[in-house]
Protein backbone atom coordinates (compact mmCIF):
# COMPACT_ATOMS: atom_id res chain seq x y z
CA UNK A 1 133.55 67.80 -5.37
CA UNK A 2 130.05 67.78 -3.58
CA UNK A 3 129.97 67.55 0.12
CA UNK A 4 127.78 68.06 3.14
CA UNK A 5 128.97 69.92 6.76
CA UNK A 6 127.98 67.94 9.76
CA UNK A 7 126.37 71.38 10.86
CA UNK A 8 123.82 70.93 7.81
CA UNK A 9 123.60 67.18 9.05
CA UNK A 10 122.41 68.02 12.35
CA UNK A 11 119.90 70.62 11.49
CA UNK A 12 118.16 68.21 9.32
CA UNK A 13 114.58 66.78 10.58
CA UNK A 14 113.49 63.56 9.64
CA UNK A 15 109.86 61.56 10.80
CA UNK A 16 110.46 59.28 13.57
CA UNK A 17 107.99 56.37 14.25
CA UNK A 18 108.16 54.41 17.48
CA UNK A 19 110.78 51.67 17.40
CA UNK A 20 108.44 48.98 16.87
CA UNK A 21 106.89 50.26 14.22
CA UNK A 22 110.06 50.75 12.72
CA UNK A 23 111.29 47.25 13.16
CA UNK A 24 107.74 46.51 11.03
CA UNK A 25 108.61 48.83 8.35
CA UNK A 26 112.11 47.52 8.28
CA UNK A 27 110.82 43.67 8.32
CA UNK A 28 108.35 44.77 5.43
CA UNK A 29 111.11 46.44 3.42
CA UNK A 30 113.62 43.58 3.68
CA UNK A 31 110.42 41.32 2.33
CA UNK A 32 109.29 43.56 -0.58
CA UNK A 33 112.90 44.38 -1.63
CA UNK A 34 113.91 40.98 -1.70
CA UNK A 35 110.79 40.45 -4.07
CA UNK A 36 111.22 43.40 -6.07
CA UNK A 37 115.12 41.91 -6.77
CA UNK A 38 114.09 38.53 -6.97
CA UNK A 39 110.93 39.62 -10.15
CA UNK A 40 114.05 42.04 -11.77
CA UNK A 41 115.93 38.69 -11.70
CA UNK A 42 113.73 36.72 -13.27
CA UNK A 43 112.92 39.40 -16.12
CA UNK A 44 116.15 39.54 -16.51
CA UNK A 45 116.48 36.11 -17.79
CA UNK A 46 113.87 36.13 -20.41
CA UNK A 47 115.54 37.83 -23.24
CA UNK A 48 118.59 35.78 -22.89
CA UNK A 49 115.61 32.76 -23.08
CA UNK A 50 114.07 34.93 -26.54
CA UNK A 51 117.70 34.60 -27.41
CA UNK A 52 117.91 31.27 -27.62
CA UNK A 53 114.63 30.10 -28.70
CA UNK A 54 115.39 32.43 -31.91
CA UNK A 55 118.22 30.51 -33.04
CA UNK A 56 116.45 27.07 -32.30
CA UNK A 57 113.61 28.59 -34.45
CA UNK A 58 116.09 29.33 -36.96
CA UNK A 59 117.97 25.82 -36.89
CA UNK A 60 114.87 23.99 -37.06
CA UNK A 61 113.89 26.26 -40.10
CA UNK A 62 117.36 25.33 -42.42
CA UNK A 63 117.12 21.68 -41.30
CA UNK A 64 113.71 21.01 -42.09
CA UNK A 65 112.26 20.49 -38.79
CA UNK A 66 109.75 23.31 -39.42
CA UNK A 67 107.85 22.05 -41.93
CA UNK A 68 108.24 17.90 -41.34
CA UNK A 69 103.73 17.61 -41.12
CA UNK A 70 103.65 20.37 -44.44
CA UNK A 71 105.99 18.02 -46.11
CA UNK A 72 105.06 14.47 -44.81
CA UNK A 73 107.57 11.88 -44.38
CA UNK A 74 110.62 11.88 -46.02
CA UNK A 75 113.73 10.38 -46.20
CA UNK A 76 116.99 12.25 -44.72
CA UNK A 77 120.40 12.42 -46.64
CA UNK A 78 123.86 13.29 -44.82
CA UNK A 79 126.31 15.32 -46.35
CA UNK A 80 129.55 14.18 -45.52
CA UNK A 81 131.69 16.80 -48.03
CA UNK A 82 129.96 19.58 -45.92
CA UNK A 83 130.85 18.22 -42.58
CA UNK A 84 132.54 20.90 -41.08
CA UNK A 85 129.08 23.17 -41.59
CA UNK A 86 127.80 20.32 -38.51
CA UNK A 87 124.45 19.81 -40.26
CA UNK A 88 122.09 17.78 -39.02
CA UNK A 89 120.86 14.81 -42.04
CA UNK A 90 118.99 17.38 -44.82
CA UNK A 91 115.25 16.21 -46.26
CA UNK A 92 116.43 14.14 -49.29
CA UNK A 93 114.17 16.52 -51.75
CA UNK A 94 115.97 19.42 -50.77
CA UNK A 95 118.73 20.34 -52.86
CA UNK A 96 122.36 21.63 -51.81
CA UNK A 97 124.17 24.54 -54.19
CA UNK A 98 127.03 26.88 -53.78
CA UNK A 99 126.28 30.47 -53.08
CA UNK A 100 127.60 31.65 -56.76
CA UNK A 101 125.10 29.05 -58.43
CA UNK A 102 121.67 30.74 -56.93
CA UNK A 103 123.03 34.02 -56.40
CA UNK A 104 124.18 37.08 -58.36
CA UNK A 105 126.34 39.11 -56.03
CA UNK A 106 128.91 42.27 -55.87
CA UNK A 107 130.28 45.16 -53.75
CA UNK A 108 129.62 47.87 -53.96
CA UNK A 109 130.70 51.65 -54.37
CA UNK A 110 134.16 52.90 -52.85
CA UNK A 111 134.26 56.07 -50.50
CA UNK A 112 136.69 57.81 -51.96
CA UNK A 113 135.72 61.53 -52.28
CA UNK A 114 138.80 62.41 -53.97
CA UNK A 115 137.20 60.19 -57.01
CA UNK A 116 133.65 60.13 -56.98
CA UNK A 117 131.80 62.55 -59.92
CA UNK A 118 128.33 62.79 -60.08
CA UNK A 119 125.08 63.09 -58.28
CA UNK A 120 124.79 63.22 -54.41
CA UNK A 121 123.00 60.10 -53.91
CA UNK A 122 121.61 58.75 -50.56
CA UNK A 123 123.72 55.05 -50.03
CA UNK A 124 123.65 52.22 -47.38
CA UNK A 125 127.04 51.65 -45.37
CA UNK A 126 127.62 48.52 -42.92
CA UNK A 127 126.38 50.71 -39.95
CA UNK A 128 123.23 50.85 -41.41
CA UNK A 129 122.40 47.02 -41.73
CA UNK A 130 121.36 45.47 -38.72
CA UNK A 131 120.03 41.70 -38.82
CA UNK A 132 116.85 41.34 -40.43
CA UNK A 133 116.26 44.71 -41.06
CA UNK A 134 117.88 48.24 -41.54
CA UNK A 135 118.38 51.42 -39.61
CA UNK A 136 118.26 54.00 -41.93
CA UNK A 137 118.52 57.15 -39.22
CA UNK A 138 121.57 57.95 -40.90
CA UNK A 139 122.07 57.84 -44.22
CA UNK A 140 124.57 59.93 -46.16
CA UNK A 141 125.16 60.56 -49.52
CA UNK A 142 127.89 59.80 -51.90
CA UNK A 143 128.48 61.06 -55.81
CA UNK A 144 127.06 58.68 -58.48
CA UNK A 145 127.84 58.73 -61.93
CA UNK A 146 124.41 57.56 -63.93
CA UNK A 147 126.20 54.19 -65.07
CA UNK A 148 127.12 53.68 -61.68
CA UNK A 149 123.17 54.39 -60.36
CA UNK A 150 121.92 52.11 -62.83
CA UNK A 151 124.83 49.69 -61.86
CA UNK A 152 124.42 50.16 -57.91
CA UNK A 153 120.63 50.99 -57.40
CA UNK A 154 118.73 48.75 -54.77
CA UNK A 155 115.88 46.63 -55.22
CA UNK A 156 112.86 45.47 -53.29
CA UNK A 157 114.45 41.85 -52.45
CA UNK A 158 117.91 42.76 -52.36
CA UNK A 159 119.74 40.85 -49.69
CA UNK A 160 122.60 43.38 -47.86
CA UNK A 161 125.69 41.34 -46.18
CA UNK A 162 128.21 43.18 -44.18
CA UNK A 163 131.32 42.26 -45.46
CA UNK A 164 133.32 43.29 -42.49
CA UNK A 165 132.52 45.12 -39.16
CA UNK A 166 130.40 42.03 -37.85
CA UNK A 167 131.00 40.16 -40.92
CA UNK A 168 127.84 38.07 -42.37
CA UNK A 169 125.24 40.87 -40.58
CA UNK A 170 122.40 40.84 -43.45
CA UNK A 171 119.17 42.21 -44.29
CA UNK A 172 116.61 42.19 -46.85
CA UNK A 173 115.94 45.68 -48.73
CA UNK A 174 112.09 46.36 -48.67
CA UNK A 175 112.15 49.66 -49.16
CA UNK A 176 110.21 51.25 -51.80
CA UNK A 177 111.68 54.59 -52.93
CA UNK A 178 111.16 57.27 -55.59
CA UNK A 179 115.23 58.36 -55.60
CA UNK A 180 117.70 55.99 -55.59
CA UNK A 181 119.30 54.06 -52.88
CA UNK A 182 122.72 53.01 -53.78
CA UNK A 183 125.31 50.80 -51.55
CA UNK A 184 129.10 51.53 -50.04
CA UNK A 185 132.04 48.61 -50.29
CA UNK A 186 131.50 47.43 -47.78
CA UNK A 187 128.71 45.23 -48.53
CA UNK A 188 127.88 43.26 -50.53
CA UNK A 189 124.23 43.14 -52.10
CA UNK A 190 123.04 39.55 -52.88
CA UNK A 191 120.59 39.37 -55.85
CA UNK A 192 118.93 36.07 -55.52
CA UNK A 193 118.02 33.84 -58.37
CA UNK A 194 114.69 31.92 -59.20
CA UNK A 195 115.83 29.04 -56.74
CA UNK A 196 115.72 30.80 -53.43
CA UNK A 197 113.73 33.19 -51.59
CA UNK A 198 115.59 36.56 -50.37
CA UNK A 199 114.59 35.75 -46.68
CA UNK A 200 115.69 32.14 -47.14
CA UNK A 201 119.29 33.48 -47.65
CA UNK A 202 119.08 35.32 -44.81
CA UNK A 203 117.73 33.00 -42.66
CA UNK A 204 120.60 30.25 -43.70
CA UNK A 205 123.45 33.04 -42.95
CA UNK A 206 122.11 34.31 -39.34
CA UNK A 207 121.82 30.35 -38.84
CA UNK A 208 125.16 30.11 -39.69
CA UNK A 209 126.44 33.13 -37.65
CA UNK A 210 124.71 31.65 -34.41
CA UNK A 211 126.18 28.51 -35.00
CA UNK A 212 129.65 30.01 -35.82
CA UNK A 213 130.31 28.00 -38.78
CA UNK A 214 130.23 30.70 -40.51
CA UNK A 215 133.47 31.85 -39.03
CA UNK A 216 135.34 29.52 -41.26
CA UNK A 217 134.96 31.80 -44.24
CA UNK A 218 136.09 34.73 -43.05
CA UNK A 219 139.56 36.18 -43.79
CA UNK A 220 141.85 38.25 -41.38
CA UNK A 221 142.97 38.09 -37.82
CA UNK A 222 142.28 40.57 -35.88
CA UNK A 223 139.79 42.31 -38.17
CA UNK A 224 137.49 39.49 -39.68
CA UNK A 225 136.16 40.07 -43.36
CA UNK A 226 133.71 38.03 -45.72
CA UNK A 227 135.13 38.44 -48.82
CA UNK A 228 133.16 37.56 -52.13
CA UNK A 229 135.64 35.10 -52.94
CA UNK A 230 135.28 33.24 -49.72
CA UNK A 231 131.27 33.70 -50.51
CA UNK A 232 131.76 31.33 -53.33
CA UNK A 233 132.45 28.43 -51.35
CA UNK A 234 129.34 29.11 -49.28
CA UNK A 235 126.83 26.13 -49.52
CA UNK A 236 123.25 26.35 -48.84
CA UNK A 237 120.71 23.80 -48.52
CA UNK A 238 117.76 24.92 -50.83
CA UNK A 239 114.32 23.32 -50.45
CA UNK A 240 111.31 24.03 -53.25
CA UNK A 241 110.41 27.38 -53.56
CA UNK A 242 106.64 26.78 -51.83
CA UNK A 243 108.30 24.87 -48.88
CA UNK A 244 110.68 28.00 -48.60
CA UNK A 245 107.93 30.37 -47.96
CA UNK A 246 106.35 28.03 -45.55
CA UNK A 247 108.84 28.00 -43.39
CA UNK A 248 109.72 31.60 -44.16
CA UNK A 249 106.07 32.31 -42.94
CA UNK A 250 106.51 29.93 -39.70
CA UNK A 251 110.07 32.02 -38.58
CA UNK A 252 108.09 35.35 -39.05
CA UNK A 253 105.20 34.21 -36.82
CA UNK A 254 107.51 32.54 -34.46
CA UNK A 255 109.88 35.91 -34.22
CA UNK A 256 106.47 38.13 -34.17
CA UNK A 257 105.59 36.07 -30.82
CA UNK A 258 109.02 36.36 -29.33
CA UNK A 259 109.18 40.17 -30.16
CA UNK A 260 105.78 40.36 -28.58
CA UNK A 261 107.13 38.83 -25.52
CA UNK A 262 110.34 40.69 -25.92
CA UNK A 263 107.98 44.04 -25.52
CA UNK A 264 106.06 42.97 -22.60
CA UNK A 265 109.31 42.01 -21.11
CA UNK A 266 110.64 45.59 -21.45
CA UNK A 267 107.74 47.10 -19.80
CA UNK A 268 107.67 45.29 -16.82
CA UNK A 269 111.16 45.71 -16.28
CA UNK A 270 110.66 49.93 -16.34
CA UNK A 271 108.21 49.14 -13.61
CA UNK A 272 109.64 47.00 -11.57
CA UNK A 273 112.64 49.50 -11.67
CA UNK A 274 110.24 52.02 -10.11
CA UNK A 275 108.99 49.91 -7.41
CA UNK A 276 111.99 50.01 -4.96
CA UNK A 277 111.28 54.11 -5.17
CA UNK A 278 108.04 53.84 -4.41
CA UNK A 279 108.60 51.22 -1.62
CA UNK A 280 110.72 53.31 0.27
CA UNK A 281 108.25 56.51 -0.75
CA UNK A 282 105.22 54.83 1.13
CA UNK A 283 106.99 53.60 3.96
CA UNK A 284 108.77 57.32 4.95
CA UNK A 285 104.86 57.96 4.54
CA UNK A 286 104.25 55.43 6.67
């Protein structure tokens, strides 16, 4: 336990302006400080703000707000057997289909040591699969039989979903790779078909997880899974292909601003976090 002798207290020297000037320096502290907490404040705010212009970027996106002057008027329709999914009245030319009908999807491989025969092969787990992208720091390896790396390899397009930890957690696969990349149980890998982009699926499911509707597919009670069979009754609204990479393109631009911002953010936080130092530093310097 650290502690300090009031012998060592009093031998300690210290520079000691006039009292009025140290009234000033006091009067100028309590004015920068209150600045310095009142800018940290302020900063602090903004990436709850990022926060929540994402998901209005991403609501607007799935209900056709994004792309209302690319598509030109058009009547609205109101799905009344989807009701409990709260959407707002869908573009009329958009169409609505379960997940199974536009998607080909599966778990995947079981870590079971015990079991496994093959090839050490580098796989994906949940931990890996972050939204929107991947963090692939840590990979580990598993044994793969060569039916099951044919079976289990991953694609440029595939669409990961966690299908427990934070259930619904997804990310498109963009990563080009000379060995195979297979994936654990505990995901499931979305292949999408000719109807929907990869991104659009991913968009529509972080919408979703925002919005917690989501939460009404998920199975469990203290530990919440997305099982595949609970996918099935999924529904997403699915506009034209071209109008899907519009908006697609519009969400990346709009998240490439708010990262921006997000960055800036950060850096002016790590200096206003050295500013109370150097306040104090200058005015023991007087």
């Amino acid at each position: 336990v650290k502690g300090i002798r009031l012998e060592a207290l009093k031998s300690l020297n210290f520079p000691l302006p006039p009292l009025a000037e140290q009234k000033a320096i006091a009067q100028k502290l309590d004015t920068l400080l209150a600045q310095v907490e009142t800018t940290k404040a302020r900063l602090d705010r903004i990436p709850d703000i990022l926060k929540r212009f994402r998901q209005s970027v991403l609501a607007a996106a799935v209900s056709g707000k994004l792309t209302e002057e690319w598509r030109g008027k058009s009547a609205s329709v109101s799905y009344e057997e989807y009701e409990e999914w709260k959407w707002p009245p869908v573009p009329a030319d958009w169409n609505v289909k379960l997940y199974p009908n536009v998607v080909d999807s599966r778990l995947g491989k079981m870590l079971d040591k015990s079991k496994n025969t093959g090839v050490p092969t580098k796989y994906i787990g949940n931990i890996n699969v972050r939204w929107f992208h991947f963090d692939l720091v840590k990979m580990q390896e598993i044994l793969i039989s060569e039916s099951e790396k044919e079976e289990l390899s991953l694609r440029v397009g595939d669409v990961l979903i966690c299908e427990g930890g934070e259930p619904g957690r997804c990310a498109v696969w963009d990563v080009k790779s000379d060995s195979p990349i297979v994936f654990q149980k505990a995901l499931h890998r979305a292949r999408v078909k000719n109807e929907i982009l990869p991104v659009w699926l991913a968009i529509n499911i972080k919408n979703d997880a925002n919005n917690l509707t989501l939460n009404q597919l998920f199975t469990g009670t203290t530990i919440k899974h997305l099982t595949g069979k609970a996918l099935k009754k999924y529904p997403l609204r699915i506009p034209a292909i071209e109008e899907q990479s519009q908006i697609v393109e519009q969400v990346e631009t709009l998240f490439a601003h708010a990262d921006s911002i997000g960055e800036q953010v950060r850096v002016a936080q790590e200096r206003v976090n050295t500013f109370t130092q150097s306040i104090f530093a200058k005015a023991f310097r007087g």
